[in-house]
N, C-alpha and C. Protein backbone atom coordinates (compact mmCIF):
# COMPACT_ATOMS: atom_id res chain seq x y z
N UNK A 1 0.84 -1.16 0.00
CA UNK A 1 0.00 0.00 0.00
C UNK A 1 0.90 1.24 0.00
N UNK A 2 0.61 1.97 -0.70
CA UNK A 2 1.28 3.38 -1.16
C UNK A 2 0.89 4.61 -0.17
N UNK A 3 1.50 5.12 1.10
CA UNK A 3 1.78 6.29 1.60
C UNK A 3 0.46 7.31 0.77
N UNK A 4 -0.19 8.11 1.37
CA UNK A 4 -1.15 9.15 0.45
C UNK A 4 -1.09 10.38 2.01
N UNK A 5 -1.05 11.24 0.68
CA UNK A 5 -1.30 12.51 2.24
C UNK A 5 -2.38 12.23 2.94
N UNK A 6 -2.15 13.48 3.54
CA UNK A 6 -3.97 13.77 4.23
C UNK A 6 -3.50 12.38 5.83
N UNK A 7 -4.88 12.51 6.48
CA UNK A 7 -5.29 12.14 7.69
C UNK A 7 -6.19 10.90 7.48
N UNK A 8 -5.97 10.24 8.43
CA UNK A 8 -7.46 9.11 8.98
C UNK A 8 -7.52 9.63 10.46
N UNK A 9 -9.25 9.92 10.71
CA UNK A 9 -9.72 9.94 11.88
C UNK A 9 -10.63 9.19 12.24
N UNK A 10 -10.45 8.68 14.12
CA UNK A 10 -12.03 7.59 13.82
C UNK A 10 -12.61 8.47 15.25
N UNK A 11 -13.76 8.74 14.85
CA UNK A 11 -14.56 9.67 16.10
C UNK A 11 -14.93 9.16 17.36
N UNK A 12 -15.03 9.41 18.14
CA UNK A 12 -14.94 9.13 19.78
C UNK A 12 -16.12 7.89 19.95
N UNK A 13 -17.32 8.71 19.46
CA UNK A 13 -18.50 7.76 18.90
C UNK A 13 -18.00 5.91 18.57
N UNK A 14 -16.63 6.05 17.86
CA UNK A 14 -17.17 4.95 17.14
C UNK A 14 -15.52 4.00 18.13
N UNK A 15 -14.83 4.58 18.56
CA UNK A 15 -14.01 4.24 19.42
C UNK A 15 -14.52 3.08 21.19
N UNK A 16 -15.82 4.50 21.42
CA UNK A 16 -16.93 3.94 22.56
C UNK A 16 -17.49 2.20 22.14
N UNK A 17 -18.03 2.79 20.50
CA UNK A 17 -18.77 1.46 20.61
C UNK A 17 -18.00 0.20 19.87
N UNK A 18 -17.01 -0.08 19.43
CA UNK A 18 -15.95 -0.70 19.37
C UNK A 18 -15.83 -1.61 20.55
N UNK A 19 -15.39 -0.72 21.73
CA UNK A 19 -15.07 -1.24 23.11
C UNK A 19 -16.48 -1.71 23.48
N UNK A 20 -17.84 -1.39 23.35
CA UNK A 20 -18.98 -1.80 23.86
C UNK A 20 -18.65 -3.18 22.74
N UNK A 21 -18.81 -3.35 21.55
CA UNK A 21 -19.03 -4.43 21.05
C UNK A 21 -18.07 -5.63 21.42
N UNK A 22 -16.46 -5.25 21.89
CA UNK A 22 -15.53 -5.95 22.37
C UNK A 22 -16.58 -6.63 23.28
N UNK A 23 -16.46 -6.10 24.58
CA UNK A 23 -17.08 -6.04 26.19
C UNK A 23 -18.10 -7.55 25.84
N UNK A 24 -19.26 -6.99 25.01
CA UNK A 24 -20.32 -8.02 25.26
C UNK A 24 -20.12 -9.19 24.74
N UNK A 25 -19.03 -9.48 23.64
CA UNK A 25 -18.72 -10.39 23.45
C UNK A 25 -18.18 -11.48 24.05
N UNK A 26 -17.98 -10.83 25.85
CA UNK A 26 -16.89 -11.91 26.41
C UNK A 26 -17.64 -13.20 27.80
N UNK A 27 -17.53 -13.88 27.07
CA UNK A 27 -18.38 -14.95 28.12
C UNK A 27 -18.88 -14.46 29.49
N UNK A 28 -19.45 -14.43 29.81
CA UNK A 28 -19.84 -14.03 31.24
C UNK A 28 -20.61 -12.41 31.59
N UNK A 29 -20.50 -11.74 30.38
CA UNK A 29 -20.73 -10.49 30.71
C UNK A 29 -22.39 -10.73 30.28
N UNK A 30 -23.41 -10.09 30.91
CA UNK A 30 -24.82 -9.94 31.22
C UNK A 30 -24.95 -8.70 29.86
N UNK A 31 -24.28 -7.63 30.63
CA UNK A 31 -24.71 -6.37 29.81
C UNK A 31 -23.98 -5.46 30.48
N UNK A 32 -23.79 -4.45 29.64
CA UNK A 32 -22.86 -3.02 29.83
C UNK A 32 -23.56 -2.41 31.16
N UNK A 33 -23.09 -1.80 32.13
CA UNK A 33 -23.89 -1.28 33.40
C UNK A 33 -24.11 0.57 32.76
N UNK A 34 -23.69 1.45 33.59
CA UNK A 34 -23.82 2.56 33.96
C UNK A 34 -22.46 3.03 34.34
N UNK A 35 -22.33 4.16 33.51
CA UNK A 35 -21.16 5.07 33.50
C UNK A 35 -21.12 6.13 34.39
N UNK A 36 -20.46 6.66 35.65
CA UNK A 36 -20.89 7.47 35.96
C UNK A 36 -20.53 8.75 35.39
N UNK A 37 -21.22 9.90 35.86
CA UNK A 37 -20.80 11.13 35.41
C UNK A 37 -19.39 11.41 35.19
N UNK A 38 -19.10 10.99 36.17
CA UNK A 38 -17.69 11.48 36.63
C UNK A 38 -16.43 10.56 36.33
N UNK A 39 -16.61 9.33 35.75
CA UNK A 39 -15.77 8.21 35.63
C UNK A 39 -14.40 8.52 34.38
N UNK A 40 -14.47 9.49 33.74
CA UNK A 40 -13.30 9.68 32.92
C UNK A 40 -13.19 11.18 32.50
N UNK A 41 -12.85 11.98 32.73
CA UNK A 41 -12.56 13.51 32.39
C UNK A 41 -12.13 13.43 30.89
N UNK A 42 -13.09 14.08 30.46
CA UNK A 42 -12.78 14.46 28.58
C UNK A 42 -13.02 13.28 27.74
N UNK A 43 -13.68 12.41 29.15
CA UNK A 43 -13.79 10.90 27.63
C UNK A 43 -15.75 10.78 27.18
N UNK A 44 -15.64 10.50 26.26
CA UNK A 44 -16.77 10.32 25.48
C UNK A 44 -17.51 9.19 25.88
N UNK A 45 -18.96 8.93 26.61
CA UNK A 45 -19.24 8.30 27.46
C UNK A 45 -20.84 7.58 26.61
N UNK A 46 -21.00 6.43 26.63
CA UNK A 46 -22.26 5.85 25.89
C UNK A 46 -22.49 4.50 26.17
N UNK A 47 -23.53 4.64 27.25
CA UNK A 47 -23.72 2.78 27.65
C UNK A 47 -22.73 2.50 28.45
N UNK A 48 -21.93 2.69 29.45
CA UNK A 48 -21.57 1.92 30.69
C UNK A 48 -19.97 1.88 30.01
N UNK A 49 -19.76 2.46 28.94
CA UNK A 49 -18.26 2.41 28.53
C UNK A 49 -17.91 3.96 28.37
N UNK A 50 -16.43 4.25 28.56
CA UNK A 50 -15.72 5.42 28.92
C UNK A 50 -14.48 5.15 28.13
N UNK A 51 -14.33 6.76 27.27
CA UNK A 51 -12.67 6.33 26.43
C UNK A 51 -12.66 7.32 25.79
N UNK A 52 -11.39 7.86 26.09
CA UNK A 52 -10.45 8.90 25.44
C UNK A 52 -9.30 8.55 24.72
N UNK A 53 -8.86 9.16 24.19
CA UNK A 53 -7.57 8.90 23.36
C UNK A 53 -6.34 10.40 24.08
N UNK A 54 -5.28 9.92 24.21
CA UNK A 54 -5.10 11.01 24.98
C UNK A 54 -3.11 10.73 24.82
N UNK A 55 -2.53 11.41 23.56
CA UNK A 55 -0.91 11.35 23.16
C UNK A 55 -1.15 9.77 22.69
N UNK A 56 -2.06 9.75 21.64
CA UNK A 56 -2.14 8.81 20.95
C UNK A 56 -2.11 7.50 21.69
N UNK A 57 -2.93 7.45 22.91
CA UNK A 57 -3.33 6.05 23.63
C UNK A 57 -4.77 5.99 24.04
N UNK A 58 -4.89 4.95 24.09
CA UNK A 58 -6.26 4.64 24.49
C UNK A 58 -6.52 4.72 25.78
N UNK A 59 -7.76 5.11 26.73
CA UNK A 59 -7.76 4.72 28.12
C UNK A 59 -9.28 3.87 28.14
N UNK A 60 -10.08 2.81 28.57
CA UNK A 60 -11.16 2.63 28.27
C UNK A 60 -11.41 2.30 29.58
N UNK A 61 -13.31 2.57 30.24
CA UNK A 61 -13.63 2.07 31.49
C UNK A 61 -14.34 1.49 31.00
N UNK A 62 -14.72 0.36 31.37
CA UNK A 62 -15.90 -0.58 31.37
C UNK A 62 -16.78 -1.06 32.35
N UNK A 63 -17.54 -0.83 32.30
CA UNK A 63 -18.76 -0.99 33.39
C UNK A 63 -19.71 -1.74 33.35
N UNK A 64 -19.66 -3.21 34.13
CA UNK A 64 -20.60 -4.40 33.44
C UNK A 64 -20.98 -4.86 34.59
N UNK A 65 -22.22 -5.92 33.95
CA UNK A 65 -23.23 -6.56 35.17
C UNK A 65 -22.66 -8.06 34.41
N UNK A 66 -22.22 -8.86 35.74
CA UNK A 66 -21.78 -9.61 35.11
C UNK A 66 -22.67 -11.27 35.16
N UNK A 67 -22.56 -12.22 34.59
CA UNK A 67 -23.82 -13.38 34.71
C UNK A 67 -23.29 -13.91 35.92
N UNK A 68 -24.54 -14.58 36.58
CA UNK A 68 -24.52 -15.24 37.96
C UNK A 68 -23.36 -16.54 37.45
N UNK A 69 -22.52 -16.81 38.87
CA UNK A 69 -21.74 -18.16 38.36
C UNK A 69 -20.73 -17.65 37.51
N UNK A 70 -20.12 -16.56 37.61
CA UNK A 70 -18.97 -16.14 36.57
C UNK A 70 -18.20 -16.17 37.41
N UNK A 71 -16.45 -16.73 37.50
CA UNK A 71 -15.31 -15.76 38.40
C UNK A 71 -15.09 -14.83 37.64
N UNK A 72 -15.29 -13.90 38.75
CA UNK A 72 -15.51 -12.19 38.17
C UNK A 72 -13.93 -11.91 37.98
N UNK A 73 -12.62 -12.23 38.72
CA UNK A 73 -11.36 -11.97 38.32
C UNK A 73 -11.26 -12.10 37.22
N UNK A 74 -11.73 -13.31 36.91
CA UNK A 74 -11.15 -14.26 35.33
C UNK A 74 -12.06 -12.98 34.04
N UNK A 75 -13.03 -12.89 34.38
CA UNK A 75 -14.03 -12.11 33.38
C UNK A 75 -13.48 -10.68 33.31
N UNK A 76 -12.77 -10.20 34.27
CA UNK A 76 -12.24 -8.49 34.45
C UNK A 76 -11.15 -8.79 33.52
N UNK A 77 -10.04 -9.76 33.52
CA UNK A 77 -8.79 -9.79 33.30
C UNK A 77 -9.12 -9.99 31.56
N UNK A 78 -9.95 -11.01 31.26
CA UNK A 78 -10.74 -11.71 29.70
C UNK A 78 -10.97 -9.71 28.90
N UNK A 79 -11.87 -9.26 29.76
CA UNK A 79 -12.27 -7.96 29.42
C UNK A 79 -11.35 -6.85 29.02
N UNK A 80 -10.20 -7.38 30.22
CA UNK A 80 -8.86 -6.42 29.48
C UNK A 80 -8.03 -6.36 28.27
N UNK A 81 -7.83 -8.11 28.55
CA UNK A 81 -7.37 -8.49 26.99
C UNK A 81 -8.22 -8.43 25.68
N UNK A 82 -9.28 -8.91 25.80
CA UNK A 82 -10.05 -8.40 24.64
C UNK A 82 -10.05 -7.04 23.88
N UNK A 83 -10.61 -6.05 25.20
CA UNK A 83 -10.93 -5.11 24.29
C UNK A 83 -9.64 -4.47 24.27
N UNK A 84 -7.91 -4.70 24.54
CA UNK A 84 -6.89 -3.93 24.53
C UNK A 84 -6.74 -4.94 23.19
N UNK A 85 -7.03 -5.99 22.53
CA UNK A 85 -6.59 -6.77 21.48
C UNK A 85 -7.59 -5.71 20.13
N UNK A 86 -8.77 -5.72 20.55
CA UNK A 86 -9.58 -5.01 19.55
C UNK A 86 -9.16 -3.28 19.51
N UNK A 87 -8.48 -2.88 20.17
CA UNK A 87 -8.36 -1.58 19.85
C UNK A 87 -6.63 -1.39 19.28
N UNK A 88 -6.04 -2.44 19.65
CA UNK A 88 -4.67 -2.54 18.97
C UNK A 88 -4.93 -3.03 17.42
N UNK A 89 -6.06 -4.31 17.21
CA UNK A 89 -6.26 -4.58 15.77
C UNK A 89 -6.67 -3.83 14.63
N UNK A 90 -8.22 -3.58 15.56
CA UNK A 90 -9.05 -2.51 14.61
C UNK A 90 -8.34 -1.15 14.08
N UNK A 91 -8.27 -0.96 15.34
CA UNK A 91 -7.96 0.42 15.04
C UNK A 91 -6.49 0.90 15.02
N UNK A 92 -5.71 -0.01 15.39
CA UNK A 92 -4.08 -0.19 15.26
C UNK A 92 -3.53 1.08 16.16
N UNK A 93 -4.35 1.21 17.46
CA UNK A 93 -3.57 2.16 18.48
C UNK A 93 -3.17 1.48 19.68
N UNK A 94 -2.36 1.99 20.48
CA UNK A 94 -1.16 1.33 21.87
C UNK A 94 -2.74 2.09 22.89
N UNK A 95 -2.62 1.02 23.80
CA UNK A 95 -3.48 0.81 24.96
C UNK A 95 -3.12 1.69 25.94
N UNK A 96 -3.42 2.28 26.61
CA UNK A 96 -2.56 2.76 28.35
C UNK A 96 -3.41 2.44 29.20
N UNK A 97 -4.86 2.30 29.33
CA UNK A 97 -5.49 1.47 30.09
C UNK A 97 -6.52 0.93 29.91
N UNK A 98 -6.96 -0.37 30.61
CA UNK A 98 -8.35 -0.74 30.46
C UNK A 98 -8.95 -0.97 31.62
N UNK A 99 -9.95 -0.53 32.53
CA UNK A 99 -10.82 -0.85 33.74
C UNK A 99 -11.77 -1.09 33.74
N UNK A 100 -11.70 -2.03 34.29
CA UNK A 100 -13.44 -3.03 34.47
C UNK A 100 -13.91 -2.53 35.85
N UNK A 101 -15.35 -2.13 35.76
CA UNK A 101 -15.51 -2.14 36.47
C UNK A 101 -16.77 -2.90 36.77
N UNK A 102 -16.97 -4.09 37.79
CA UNK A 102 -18.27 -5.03 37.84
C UNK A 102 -19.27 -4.57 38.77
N UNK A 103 -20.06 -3.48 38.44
CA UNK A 103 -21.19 -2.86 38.96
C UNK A 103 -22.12 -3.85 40.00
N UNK A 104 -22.54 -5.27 39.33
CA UNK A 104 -23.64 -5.94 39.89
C UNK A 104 -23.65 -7.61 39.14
N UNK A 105 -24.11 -8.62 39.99
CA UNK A 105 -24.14 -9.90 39.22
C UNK A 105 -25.76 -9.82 38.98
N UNK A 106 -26.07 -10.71 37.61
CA UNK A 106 -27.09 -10.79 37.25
C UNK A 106 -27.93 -12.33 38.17
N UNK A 107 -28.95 -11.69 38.50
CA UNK A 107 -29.20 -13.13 39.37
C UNK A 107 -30.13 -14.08 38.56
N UNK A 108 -29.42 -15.43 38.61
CA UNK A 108 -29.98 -16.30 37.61
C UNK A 108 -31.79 -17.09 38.34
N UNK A 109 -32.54 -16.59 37.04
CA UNK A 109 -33.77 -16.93 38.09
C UNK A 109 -34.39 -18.59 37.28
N UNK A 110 -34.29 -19.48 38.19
CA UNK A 110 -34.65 -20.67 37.50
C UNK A 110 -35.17 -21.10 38.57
């Protein structure tokens, strides 16, 4: 592939839901929780995920309800690698953080 001037940009919008589509993909996760107001300064916030780009790194929060019967370590750590694998692939940028955060377990009603 041949070098061309000019820029590629990918908008905050589509950075957020990237990391939302990572997230739900990972065994154990219920659903995206609730972001709080306050959970990332200057990051672009939609559905229980948080992420800025900030000297060309990523920072992402994640905020999930996770399924009854999950080890929640194993599912935080799964969550890191994933979505730090999908934002190094997709979008071919260096990580600086990823935080899970597990709001609530979903209670299994049977």
């Amino acid at each position: 592939m041949t070098p061309s001037s000019g820029s590629v940009s990918v908008a905050p919008s589509v950075l957020v839901r990237l990391v939302r589509l990572a997230v739900s993909e990972v065994p154990g996760v219920a659903r995206t929780g609730l972001a709080p107001a306050t959970s990332m300064l200057g990051a672009t916030t939609d559905r229980g995920i948080a992420a800025k780009i900030l000297d060309e790194q990523v920072s992402a929060d994640c905020y999930v309800i996770a399924k009854a019967d999950t080890n929640l370590l194993e599912l935080g750590v799964t969550i890191q690698a994933t979505v730090a694998a999908v934002i190094q692939q997709v979008l071919g940028m260096a990580v600086r953080e990823v935080n899970v955060y597990i709001q609530d377990v979903e209670v299994s009603r049977g």
